[in-house]
PDB file of N, CA and C in Angstrom:
ATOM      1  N   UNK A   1      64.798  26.333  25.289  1.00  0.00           N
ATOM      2  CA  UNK A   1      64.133  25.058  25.310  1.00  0.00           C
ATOM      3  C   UNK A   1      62.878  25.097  24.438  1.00  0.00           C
ATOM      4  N   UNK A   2      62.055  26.396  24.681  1.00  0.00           N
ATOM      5  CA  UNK A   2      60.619  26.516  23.806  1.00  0.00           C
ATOM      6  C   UNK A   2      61.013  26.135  22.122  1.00  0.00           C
ATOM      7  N   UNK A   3      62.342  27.270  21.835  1.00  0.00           N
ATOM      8  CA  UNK A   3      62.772  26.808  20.581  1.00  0.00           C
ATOM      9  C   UNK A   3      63.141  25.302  19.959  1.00  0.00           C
ATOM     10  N   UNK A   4      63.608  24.878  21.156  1.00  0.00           N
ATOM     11  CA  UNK A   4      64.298  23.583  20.609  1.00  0.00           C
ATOM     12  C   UNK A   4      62.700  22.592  20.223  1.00  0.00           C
ATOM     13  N   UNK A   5      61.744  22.448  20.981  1.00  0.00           N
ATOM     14  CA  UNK A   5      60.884  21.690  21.135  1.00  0.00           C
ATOM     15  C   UNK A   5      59.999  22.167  19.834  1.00  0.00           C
ATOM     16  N   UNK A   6      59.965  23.393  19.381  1.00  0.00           N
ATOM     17  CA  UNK A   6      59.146  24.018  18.301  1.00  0.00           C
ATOM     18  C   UNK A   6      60.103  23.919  17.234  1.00  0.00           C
ATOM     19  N   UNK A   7      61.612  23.526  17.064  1.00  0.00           N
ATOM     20  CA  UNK A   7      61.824  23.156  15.803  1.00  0.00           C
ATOM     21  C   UNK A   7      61.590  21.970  15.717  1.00  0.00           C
ATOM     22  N   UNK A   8      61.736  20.663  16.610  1.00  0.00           N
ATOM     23  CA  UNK A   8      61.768  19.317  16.731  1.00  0.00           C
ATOM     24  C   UNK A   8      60.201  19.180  16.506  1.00  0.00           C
ATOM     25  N   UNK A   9      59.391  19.779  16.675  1.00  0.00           N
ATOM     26  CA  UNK A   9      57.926  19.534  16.267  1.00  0.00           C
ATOM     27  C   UNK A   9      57.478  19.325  15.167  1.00  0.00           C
ATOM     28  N   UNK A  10      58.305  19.865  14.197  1.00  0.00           N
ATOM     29  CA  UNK A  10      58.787  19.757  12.753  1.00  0.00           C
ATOM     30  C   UNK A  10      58.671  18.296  12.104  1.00  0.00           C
ATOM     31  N   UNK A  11      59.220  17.238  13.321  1.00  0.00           N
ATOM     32  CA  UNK A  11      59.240  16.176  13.048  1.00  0.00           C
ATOM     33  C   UNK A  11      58.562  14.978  13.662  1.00  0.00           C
ATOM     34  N   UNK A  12      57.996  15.336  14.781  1.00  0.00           N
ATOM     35  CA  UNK A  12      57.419  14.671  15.779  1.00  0.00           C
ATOM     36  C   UNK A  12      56.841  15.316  16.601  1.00  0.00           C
ATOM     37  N   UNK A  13      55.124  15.351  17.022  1.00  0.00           N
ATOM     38  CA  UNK A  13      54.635  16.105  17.958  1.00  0.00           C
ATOM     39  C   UNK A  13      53.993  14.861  18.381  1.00  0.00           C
ATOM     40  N   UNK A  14      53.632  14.838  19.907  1.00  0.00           N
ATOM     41  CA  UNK A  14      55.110  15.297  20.561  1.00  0.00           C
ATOM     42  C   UNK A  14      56.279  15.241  20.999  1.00  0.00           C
ATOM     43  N   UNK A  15      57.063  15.987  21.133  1.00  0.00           N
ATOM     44  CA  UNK A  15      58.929  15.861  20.933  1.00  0.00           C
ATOM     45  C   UNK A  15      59.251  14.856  22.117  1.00  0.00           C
ATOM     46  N   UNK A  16      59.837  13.375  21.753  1.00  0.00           N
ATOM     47  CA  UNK A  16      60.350  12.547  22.359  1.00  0.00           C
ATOM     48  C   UNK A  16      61.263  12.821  23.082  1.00  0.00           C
ATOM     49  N   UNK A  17      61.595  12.571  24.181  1.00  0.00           N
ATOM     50  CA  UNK A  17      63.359  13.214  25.046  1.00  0.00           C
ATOM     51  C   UNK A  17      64.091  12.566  24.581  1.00  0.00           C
ATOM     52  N   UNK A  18      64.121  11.433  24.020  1.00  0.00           N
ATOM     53  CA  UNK A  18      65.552  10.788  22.584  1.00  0.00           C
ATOM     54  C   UNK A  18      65.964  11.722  21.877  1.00  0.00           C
ATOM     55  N   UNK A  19      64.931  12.785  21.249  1.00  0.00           N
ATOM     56  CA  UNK A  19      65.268  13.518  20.250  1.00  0.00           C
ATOM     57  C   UNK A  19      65.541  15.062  20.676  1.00  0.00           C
ATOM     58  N   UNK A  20      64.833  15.102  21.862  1.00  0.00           N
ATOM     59  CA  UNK A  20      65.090  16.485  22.528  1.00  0.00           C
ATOM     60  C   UNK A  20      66.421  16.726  23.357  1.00  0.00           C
ATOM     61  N   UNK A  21      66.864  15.937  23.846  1.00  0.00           N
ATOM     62  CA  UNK A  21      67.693  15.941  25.399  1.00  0.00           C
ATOM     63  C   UNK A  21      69.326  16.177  24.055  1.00  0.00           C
ATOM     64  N   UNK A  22      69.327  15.331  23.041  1.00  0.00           N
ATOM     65  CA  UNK A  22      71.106  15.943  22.053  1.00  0.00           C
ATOM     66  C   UNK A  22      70.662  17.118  21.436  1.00  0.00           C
ATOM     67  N   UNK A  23      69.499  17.343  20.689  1.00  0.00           N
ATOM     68  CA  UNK A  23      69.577  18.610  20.299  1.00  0.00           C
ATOM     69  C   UNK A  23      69.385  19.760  20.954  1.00  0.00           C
ATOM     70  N   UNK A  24      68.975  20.022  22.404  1.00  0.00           N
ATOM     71  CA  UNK A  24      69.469  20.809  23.291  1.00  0.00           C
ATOM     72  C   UNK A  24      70.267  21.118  23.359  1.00  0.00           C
ATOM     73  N   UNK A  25      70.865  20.061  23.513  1.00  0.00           N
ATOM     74  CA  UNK A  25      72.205  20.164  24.213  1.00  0.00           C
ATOM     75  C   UNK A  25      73.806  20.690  22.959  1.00  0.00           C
ATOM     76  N   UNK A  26      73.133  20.292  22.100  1.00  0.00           N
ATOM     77  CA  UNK A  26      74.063  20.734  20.517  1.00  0.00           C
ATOM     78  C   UNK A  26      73.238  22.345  20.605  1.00  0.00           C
ATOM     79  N   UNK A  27      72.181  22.461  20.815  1.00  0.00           N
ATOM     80  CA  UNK A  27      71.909  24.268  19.742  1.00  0.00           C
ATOM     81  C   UNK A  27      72.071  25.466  21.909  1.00  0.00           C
ATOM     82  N   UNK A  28      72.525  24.650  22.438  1.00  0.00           N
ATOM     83  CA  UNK A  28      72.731  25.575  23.308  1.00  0.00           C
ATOM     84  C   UNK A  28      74.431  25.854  23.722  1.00  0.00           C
ATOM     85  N   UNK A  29      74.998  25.240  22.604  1.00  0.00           N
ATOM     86  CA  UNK A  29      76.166  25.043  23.250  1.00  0.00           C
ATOM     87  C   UNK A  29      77.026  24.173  24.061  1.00  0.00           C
ATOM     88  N   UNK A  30      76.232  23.439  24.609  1.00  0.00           N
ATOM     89  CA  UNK A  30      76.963  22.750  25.666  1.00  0.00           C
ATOM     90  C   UNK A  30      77.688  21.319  25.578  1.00  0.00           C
ATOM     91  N   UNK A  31      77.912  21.082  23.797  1.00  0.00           N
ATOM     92  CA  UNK A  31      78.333  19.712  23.490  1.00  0.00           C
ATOM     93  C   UNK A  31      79.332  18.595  24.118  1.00  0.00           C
ATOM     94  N   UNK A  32      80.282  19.745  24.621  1.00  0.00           N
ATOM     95  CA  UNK A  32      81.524  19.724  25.178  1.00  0.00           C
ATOM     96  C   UNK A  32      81.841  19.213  26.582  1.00  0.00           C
ATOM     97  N   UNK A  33      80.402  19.883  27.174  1.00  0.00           N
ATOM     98  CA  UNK A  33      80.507  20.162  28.320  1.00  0.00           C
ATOM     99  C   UNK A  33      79.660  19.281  29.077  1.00  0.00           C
ATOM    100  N   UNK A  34      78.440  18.920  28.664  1.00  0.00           N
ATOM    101  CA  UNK A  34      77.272  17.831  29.052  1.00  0.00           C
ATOM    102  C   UNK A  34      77.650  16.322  27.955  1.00  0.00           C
ATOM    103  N   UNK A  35      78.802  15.748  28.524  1.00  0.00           N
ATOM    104  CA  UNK A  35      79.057  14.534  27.614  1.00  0.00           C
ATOM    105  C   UNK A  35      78.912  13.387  28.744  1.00  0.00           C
ATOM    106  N   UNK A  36      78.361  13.319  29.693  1.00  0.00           N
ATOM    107  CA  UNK A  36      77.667  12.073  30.852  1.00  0.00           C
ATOM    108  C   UNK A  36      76.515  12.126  30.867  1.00  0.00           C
ATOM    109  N   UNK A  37      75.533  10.737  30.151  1.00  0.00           N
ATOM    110  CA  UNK A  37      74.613  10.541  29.453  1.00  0.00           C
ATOM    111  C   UNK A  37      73.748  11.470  31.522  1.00  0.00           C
ATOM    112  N   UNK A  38      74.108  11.291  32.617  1.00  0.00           N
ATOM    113  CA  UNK A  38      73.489  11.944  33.619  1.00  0.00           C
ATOM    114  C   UNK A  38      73.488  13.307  33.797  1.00  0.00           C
ATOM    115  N   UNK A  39      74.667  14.075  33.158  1.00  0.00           N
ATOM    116  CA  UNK A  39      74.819  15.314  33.163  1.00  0.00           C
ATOM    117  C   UNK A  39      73.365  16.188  32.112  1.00  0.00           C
ATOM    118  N   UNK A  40      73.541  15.507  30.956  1.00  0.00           N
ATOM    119  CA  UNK A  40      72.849  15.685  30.195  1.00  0.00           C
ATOM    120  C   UNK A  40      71.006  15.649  30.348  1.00  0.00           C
ATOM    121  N   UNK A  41      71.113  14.409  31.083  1.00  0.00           N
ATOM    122  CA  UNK A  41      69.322  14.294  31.283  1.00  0.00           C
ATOM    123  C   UNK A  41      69.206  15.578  32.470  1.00  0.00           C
ATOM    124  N   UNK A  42      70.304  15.383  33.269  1.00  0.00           N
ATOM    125  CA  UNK A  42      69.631  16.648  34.668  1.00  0.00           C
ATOM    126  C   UNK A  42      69.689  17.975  33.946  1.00  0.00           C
ATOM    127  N   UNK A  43      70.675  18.202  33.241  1.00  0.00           N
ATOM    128  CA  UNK A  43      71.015  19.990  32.656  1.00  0.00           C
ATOM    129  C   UNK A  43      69.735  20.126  31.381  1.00  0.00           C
ATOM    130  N   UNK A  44      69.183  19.120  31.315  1.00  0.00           N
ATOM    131  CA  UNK A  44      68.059  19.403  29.812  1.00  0.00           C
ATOM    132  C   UNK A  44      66.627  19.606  30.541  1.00  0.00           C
ATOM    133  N   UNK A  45      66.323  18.372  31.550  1.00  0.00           N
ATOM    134  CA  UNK A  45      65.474  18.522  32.697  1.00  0.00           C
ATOM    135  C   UNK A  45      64.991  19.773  33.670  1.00  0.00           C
ATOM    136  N   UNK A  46      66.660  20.720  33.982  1.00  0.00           N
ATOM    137  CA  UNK A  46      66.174  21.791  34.817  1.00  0.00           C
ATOM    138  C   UNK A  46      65.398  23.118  33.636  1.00  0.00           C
ATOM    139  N   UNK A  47      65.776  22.584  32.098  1.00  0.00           N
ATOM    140  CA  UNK A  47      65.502  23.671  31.757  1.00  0.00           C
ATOM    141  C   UNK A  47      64.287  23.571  31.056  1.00  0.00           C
ATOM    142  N   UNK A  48      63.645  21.991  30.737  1.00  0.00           N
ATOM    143  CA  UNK A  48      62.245  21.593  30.883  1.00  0.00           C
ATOM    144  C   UNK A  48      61.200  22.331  31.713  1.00  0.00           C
ATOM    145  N   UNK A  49      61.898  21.781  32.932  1.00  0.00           N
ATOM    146  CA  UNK A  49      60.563  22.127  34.434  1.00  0.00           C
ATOM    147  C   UNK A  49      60.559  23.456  34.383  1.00  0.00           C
ATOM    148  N   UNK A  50      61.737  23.975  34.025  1.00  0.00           N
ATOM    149  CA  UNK A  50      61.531  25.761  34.257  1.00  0.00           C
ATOM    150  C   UNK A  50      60.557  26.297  33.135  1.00  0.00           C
ATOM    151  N   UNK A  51      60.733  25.733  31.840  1.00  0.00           N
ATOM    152  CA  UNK A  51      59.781  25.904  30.976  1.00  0.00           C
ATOM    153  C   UNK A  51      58.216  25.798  31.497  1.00  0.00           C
ATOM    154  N   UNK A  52      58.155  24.362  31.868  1.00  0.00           N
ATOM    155  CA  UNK A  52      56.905  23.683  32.209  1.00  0.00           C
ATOM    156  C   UNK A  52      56.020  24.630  33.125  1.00  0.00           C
ATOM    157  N   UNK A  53      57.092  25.739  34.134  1.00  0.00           N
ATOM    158  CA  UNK A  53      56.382  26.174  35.262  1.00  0.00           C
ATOM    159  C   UNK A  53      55.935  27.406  35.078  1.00  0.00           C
ATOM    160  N   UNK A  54      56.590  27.641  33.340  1.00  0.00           N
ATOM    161  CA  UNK A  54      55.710  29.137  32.978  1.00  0.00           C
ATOM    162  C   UNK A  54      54.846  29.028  32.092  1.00  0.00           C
ATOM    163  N   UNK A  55      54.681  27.895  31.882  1.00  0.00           N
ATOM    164  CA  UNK A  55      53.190  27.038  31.102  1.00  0.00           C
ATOM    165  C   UNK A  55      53.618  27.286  29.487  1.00  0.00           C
ATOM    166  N   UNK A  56      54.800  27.159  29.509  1.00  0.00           N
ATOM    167  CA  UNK A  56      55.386  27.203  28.120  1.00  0.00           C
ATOM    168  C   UNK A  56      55.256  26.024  27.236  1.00  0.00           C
ATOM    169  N   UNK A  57      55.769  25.376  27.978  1.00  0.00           N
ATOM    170  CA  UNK A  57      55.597  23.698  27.684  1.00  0.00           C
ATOM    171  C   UNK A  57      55.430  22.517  28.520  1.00  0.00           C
ATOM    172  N   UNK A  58      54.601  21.827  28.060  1.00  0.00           N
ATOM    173  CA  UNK A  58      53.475  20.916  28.513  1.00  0.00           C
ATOM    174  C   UNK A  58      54.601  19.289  28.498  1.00  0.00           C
ATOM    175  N   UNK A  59      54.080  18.398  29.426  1.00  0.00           N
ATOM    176  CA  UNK A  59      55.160  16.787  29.671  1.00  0.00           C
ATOM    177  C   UNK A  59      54.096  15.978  29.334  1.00  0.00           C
ATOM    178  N   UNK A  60      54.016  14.791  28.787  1.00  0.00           N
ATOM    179  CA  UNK A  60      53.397  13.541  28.812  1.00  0.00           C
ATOM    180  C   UNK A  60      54.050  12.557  28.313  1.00  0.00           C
ATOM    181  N   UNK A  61      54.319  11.288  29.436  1.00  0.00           N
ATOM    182  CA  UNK A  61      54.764  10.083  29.270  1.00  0.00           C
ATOM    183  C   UNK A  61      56.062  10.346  28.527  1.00  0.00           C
ATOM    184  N   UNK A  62      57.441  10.972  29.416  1.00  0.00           N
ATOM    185  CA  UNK A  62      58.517  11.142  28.278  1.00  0.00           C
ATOM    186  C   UNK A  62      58.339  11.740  26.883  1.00  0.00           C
ATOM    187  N   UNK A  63      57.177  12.708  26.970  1.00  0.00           N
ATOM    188  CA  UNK A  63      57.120  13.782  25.422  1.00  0.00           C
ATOM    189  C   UNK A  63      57.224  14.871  26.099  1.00  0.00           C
ATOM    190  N   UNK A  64      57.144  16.326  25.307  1.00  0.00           N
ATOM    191  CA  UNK A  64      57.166  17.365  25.371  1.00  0.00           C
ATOM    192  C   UNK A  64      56.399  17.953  24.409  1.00  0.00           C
ATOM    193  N   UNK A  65      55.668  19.299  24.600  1.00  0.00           N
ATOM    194  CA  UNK A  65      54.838  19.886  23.865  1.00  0.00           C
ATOM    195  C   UNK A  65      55.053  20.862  23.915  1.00  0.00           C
ATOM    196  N   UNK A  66      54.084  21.779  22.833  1.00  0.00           N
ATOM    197  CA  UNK A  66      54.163  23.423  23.281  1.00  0.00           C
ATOM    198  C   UNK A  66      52.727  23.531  23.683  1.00  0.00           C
ATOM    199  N   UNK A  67      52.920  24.803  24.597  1.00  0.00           N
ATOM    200  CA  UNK A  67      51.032  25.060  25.253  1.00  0.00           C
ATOM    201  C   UNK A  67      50.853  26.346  24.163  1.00  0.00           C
ATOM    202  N   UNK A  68      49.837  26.453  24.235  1.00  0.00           N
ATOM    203  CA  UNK A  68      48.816  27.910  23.224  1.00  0.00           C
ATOM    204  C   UNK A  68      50.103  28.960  23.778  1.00  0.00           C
ATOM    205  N   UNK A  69      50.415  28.853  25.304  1.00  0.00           N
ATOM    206  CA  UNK A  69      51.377  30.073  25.661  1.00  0.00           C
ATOM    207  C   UNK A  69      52.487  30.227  25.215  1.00  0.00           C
ATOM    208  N   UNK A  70      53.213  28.564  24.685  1.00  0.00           N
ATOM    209  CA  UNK A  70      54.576  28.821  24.152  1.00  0.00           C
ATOM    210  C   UNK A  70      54.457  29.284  22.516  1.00  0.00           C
ATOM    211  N   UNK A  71      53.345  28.886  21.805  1.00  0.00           N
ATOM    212  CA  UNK A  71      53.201  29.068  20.922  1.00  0.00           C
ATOM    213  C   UNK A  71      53.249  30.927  20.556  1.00  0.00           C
ATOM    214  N   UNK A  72      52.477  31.655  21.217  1.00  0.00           N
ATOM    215  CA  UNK A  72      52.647  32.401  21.358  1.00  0.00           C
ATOM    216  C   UNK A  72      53.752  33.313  21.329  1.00  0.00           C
ATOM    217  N   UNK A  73      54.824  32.967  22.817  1.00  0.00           N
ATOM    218  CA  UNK A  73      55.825  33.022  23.022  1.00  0.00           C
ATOM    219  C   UNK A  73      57.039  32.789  21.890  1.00  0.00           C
ATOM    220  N   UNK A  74      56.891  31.439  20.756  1.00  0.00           N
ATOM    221  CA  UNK A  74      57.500  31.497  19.486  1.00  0.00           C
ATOM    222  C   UNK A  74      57.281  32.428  19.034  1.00  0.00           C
ATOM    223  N   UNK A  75      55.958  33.307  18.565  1.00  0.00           N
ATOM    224  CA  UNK A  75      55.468  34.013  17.493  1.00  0.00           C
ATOM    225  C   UNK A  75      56.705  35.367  17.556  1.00  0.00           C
ATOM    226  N   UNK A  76      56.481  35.666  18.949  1.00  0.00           N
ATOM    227  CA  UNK A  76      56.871  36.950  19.459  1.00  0.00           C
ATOM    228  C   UNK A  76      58.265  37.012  19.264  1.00  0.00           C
ATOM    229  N   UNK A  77      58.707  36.189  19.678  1.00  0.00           N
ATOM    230  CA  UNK A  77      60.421  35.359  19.425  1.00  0.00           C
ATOM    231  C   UNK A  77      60.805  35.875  17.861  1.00  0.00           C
ATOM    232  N   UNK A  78      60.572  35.292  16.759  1.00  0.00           N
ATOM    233  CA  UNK A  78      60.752  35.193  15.963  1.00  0.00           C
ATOM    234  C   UNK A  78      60.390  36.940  15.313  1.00  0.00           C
ATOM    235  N   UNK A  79      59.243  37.649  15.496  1.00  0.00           N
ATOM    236  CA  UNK A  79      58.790  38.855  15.552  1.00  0.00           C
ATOM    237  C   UNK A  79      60.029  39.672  16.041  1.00  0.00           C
ATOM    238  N   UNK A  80      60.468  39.407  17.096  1.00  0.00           N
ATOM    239  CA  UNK A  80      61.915  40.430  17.588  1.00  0.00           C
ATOM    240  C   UNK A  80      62.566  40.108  17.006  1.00  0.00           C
ATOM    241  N   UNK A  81      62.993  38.783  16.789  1.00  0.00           N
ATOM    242  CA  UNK A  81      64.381  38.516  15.971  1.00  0.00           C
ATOM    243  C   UNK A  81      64.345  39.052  14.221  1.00  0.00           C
ATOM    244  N   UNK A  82      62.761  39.157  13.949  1.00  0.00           N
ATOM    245  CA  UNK A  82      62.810  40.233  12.436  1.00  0.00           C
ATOM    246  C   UNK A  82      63.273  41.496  12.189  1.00  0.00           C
ATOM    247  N   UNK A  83      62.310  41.828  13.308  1.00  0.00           N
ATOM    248  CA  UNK A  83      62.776  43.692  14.172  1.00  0.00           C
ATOM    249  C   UNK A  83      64.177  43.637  13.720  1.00  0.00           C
ATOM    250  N   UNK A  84      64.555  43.003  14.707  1.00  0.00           N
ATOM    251  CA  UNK A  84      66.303  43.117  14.875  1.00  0.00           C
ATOM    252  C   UNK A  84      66.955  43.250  13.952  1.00  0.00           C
ATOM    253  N   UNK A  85      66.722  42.169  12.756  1.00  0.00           N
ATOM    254  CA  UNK A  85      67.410  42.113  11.585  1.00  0.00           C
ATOM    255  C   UNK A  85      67.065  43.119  10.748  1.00  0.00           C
ATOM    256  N   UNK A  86      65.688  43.653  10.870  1.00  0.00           N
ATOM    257  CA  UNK A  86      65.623  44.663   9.782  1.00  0.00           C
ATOM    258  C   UNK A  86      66.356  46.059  10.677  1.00  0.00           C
ATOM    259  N   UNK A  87      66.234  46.456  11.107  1.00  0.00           N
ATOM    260  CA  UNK A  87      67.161  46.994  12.318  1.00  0.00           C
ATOM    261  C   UNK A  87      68.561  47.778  11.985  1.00  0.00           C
ATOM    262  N   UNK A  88      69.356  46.371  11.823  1.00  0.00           N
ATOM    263  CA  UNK A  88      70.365  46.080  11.416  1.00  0.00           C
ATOM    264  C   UNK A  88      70.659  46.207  10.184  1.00  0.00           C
ATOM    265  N   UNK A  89      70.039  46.307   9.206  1.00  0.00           N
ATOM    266  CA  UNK A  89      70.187  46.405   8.045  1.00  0.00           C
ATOM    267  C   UNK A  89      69.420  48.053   7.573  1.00  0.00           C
ATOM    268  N   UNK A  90      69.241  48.269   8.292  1.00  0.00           N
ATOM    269  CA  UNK A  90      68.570  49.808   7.730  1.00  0.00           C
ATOM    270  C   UNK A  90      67.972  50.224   7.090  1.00  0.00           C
ATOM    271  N   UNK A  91      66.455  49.489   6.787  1.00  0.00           N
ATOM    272  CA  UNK A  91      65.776  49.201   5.642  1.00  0.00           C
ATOM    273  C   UNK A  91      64.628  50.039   6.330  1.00  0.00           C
ATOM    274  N   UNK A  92      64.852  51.358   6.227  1.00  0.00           N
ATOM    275  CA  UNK A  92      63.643  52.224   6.875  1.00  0.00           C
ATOM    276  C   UNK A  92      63.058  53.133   5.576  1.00  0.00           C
TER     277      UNK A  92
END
């Protein structure tokens, strides 16, 4: 979810749930599977609040944000996923 809201920031801060709640739901997989406009708001929602409750990301008036913590939390994200790749490629 941190990811989804920090690429969509790209375009809008802060991230509208119009624009958040399909692309969730497209970059997690679940296109297939969350196709009831209710399925979709509750399965994008639980993974909001769970965000929200590790102070990852911040709610106002139907937006979404990132806090200093998710920001963070990107940095580090992206930091492993370099690791990894250089890793993988054997560039020692």
């Amino acid at each position: 979810m941190v990811d989804c809201v920090f690429n969509l920031s790209r375009n809008s801060y802060p991230v509208p749930w119009e624009m958040l709640f399909p692309y969730f739901r497209d970059h997690c997989g679940k296109h297939y599977r969350w196709t009831q406009p209710k399925t979709l708001y509750h399965g994008t929602r639980m993974y909001t609040n769970y965000s929200v409750e590790l102070g990852l990301l911040g709610q106002q008036a139907r937006r979404t944000f990132l806090t200093p913590k998710g920001i963070r939390f990107i940095l580090l994200l992206q930091l492993h996923k370099s690791i990894q790749m250089v890793d993988a490629l054997r560039l020692r």
